[in-house]
N, C-alpha and C. Protein backbone atom coordinates (compact mmCIF):
# COMPACT_ATOMS: atom_id res chain seq x y z
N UNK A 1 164.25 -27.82 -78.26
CA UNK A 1 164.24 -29.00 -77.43
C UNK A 1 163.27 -30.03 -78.05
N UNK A 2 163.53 -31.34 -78.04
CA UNK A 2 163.17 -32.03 -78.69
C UNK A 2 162.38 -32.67 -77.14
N UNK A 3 161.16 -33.09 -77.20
CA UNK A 3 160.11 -33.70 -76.42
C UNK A 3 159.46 -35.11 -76.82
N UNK A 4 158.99 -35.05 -78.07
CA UNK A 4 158.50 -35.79 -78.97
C UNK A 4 158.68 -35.93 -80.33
N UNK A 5 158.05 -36.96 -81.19
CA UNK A 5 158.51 -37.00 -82.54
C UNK A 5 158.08 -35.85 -83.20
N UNK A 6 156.49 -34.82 -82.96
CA UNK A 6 156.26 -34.09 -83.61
C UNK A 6 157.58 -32.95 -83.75
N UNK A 7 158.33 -33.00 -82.45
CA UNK A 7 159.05 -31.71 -82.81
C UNK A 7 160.39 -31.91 -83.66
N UNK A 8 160.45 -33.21 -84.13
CA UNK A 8 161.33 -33.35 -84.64
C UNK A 8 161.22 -32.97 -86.38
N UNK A 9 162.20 -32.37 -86.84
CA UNK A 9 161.89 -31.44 -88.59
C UNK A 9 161.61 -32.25 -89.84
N UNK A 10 162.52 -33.48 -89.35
CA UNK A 10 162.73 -34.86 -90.42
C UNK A 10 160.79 -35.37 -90.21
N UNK A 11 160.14 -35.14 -89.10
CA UNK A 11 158.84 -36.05 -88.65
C UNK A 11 158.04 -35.28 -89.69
N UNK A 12 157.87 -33.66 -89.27
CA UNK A 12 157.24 -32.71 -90.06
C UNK A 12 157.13 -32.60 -90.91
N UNK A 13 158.58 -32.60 -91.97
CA UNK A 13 158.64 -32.72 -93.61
C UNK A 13 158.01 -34.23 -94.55
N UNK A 14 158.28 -35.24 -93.27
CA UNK A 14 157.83 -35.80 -93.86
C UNK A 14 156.07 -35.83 -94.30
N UNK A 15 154.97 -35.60 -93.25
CA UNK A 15 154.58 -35.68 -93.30
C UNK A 15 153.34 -34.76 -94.42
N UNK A 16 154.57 -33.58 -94.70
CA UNK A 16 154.33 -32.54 -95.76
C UNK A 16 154.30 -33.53 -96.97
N UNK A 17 155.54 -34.51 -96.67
CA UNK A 17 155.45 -34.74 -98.49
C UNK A 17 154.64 -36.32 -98.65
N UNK A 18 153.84 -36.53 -97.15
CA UNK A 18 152.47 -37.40 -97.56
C UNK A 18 151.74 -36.54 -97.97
N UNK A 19 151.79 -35.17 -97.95
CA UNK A 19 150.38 -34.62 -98.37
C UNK A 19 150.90 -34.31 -100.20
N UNK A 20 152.21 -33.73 -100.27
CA UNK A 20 152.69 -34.12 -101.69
C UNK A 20 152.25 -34.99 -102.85
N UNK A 21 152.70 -36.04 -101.79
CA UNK A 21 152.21 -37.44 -102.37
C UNK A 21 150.71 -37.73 -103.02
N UNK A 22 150.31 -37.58 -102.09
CA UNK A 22 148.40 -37.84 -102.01
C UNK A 22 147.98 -36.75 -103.47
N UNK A 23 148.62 -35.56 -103.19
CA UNK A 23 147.96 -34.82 -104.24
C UNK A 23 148.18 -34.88 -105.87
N UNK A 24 149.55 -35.56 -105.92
CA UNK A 24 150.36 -35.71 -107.39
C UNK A 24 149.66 -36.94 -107.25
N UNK A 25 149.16 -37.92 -106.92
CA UNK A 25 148.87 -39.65 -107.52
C UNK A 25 147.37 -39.21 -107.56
N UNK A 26 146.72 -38.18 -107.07
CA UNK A 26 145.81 -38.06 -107.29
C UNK A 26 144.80 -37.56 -108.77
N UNK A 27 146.20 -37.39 -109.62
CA UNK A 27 146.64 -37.13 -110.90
C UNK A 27 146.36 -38.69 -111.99
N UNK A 28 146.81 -39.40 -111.07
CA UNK A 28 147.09 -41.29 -111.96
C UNK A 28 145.73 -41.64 -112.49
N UNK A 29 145.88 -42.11 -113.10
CA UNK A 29 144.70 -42.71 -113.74
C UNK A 29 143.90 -43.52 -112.76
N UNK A 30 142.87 -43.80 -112.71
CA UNK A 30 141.97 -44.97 -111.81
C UNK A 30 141.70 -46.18 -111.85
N UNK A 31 142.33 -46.51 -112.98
CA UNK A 31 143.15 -48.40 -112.99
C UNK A 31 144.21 -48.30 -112.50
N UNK A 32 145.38 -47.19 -111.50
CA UNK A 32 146.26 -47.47 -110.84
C UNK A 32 145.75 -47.67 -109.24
N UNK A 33 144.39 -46.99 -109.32
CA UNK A 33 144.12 -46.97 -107.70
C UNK A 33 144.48 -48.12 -106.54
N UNK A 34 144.25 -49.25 -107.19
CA UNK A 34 144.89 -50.13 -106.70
C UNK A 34 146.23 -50.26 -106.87
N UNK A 35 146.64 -50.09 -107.82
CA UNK A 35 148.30 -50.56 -108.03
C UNK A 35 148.84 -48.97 -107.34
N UNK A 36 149.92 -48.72 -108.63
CA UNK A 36 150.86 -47.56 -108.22
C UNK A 36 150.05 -46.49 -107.38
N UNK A 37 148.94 -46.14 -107.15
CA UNK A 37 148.70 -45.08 -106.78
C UNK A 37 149.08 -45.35 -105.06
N UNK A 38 148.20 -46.71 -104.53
CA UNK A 38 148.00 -47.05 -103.63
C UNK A 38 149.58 -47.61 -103.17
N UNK A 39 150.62 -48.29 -103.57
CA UNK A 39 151.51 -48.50 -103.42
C UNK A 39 152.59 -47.23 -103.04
N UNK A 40 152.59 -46.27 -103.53
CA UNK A 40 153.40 -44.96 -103.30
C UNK A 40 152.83 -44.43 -102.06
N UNK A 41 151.33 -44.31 -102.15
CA UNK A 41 150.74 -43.76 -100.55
C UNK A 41 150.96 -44.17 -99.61
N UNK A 42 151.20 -45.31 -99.46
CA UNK A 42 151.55 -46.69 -98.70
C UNK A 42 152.96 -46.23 -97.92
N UNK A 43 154.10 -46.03 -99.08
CA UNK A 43 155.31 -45.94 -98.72
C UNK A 43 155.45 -44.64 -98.10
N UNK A 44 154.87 -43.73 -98.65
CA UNK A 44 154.82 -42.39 -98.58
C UNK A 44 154.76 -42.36 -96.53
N UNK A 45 153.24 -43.04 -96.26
CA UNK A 45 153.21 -43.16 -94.95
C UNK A 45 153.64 -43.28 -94.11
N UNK A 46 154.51 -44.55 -94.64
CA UNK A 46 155.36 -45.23 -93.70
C UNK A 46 156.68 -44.50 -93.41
N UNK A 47 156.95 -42.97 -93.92
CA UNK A 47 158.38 -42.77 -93.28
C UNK A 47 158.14 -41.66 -92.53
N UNK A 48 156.72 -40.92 -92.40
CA UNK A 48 156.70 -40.46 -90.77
C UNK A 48 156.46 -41.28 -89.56
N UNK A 49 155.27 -42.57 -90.13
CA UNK A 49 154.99 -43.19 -89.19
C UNK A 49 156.20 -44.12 -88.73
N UNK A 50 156.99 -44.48 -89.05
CA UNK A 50 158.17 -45.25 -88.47
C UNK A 50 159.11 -44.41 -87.88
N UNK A 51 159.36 -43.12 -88.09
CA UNK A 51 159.75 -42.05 -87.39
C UNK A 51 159.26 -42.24 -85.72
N UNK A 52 157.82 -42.00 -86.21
CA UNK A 52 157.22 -41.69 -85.11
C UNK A 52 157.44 -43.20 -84.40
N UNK A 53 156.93 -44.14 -84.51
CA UNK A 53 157.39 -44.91 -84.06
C UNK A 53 158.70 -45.71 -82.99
N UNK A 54 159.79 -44.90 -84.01
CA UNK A 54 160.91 -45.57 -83.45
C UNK A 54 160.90 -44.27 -82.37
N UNK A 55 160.36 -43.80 -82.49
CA UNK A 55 160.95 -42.53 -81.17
C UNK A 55 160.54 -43.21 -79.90
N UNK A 56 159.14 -43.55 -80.52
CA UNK A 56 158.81 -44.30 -79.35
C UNK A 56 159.06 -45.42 -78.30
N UNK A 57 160.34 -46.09 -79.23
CA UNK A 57 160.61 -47.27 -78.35
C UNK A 57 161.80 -46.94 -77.45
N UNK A 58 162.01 -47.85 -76.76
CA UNK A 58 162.64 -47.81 -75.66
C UNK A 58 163.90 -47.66 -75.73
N UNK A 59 164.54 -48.72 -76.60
CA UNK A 59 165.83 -48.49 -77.29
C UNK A 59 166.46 -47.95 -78.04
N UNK A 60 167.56 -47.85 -78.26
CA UNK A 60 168.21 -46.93 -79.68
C UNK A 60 167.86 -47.72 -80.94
N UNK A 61 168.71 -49.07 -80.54
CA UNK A 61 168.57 -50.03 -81.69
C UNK A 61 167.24 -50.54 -82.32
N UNK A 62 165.89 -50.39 -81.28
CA UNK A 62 165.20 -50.04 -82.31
C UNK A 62 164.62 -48.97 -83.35
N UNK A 63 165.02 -47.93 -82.06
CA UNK A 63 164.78 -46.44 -82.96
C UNK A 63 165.39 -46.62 -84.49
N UNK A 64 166.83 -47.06 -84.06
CA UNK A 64 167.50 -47.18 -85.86
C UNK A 64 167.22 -48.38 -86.77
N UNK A 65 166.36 -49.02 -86.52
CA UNK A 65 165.72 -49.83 -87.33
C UNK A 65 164.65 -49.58 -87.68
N UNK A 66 163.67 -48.76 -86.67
CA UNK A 66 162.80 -48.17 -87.70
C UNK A 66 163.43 -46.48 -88.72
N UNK A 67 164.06 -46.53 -88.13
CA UNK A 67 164.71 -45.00 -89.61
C UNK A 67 165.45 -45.57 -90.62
N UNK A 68 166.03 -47.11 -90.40
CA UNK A 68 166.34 -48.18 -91.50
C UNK A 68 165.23 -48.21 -92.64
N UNK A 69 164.07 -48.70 -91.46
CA UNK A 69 162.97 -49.17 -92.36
C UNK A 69 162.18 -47.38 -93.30
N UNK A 70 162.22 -46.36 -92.89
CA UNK A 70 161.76 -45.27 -93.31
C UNK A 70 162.61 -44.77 -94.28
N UNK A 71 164.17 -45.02 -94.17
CA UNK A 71 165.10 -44.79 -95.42
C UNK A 71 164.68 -46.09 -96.72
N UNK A 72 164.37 -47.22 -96.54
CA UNK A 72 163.83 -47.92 -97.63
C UNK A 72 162.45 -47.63 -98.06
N UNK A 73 161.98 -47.33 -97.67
CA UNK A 73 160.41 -46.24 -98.06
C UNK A 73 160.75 -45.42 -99.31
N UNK A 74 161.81 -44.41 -98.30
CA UNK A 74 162.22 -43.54 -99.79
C UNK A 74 162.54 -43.95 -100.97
N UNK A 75 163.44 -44.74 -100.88
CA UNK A 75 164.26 -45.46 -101.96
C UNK A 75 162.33 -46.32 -102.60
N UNK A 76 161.50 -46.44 -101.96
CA UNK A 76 160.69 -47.42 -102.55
C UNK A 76 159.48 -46.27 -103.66
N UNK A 77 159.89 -45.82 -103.05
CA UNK A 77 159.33 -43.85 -103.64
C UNK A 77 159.43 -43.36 -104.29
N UNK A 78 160.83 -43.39 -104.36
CA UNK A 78 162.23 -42.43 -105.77
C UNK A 78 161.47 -43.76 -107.00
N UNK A 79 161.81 -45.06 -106.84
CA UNK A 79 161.40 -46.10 -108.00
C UNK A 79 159.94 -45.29 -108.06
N UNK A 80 159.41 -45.44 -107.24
CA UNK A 80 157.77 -45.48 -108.08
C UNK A 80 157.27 -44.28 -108.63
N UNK A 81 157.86 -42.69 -107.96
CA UNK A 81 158.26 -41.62 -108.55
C UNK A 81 158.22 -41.87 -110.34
N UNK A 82 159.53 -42.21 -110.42
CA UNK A 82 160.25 -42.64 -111.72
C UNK A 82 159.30 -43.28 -112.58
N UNK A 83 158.57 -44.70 -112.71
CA UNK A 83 157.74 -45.47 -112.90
C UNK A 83 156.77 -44.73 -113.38
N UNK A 84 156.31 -43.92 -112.31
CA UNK A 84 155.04 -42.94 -112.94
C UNK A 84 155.07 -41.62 -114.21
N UNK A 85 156.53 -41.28 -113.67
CA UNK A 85 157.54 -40.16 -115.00
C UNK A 85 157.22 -41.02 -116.00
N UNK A 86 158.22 -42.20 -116.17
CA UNK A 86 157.91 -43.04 -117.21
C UNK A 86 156.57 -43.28 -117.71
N UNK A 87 155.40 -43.34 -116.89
CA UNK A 87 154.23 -43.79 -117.88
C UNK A 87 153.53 -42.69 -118.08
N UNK A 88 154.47 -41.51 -117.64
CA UNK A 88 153.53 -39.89 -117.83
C UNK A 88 152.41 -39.42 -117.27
N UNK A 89 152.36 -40.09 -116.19
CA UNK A 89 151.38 -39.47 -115.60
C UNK A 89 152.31 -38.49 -114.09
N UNK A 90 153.31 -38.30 -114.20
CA UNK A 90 153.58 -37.10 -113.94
C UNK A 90 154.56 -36.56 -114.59
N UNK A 91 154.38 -34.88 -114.50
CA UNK A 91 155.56 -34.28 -115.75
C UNK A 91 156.81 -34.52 -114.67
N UNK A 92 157.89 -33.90 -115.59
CA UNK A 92 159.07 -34.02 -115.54
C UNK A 92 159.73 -33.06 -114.41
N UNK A 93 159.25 -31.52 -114.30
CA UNK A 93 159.06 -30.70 -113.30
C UNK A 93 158.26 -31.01 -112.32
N UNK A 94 157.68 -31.95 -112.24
CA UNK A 94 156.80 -32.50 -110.89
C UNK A 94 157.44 -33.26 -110.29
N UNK A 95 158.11 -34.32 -111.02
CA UNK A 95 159.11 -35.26 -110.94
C UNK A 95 160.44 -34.67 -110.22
N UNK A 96 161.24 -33.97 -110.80
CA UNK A 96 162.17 -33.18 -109.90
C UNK A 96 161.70 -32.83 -108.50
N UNK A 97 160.99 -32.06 -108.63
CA UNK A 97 160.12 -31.21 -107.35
C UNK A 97 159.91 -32.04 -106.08
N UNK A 98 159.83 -32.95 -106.85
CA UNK A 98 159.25 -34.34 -105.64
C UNK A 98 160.74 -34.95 -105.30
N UNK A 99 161.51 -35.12 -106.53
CA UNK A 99 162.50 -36.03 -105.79
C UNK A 99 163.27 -34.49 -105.24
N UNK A 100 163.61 -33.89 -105.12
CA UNK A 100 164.83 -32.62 -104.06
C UNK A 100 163.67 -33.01 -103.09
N UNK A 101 162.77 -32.86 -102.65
CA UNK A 101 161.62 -32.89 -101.45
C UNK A 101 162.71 -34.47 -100.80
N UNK A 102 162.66 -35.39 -101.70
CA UNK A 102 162.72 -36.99 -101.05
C UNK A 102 164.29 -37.09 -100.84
N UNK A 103 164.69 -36.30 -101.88
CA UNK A 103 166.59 -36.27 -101.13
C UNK A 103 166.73 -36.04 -99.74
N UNK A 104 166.21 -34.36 -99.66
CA UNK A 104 166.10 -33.69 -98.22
C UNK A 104 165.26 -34.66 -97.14
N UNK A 105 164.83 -35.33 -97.53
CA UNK A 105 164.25 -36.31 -96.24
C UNK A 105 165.25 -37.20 -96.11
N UNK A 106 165.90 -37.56 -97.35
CA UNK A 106 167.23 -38.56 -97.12
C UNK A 106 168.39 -38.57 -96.40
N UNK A 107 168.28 -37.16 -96.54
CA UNK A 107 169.82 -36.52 -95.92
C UNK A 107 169.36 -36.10 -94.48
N UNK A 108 168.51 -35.66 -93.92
CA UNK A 108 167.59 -35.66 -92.51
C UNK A 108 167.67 -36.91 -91.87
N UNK A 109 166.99 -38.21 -92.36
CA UNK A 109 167.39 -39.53 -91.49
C UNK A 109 168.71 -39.82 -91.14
N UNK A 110 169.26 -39.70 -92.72
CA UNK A 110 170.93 -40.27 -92.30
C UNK A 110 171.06 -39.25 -91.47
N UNK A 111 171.49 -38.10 -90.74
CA UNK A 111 171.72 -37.45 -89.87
C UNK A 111 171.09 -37.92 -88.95
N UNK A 112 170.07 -37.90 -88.86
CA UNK A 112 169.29 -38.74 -87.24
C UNK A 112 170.02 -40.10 -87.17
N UNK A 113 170.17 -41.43 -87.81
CA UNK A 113 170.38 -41.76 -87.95
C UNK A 113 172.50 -41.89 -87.26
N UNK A 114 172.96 -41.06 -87.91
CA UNK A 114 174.19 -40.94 -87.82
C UNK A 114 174.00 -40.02 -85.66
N UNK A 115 173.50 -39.57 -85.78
CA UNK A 115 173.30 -38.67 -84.39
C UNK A 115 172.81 -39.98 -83.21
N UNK A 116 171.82 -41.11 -83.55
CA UNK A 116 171.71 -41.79 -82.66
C UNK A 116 172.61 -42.98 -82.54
N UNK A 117 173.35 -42.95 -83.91
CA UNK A 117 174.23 -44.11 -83.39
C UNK A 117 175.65 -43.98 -82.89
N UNK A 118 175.77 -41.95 -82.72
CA UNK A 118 177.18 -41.69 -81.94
C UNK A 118 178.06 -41.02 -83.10
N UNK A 119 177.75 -41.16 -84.09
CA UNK A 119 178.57 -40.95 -85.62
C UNK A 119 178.67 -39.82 -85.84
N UNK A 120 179.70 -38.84 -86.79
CA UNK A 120 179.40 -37.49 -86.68
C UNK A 120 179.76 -37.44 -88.08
């Protein structure tokens, strides 16, 4: 039974792969701290907290605008993921690891997503 956002699996995982997150950029060099490091943490955040969020509102239509806004997170993720592969500061097996983690959150919204707007 679903009560709140915590009990929801998509809220939980995500918030696993802020801790993901935090620990692989914690890897980046310290002239990214401001840039990429801080930019990925950023996004990283934002797709439990808009989770959580949209649960909270009153409506559907905003609920699915914030899981709009938490599916472009990912996508802002997968790029900066990549970005960082590219400048090697993470390997290539870290890189995978992380994106199957960011698929499975992908395929979790669109299902919420598809579930609150009636869709099957």
């Amino acid at each position: 039974m679903i009560r709140g956002f915590r009990d929801l699996r998509v809220w939980q995982q995500s918030v696993e792969f802020v801790e993901e997150v935090y620990r692989l950029s914690e890897g980046f060099p310290k002239s990214e701290l401001y840039g990429l490091t801080n930019q990925l943490r950023r996004a990283a955040v934002s797709v439990p907290s808009n989770i959580a969020e949209g649960h909270a509102k009153e409506h559907t239509k905003e609920y699915l605008n914030h899981i709009s806004i938490a599916q472009g997170s990912l996508a802002e993720i997968e790029t900066q993921l990549e970005i960082a592969a590219r400048l090697e500061y993470l390997s290539v097996e870290r890189l995978a690891f992380s994106l199957e983690h960011l698929t499975s959150l992908r395929k979790q919204l669109y299902s919420l997503r598809n579930a609150l707007s009636g869709k099957r």
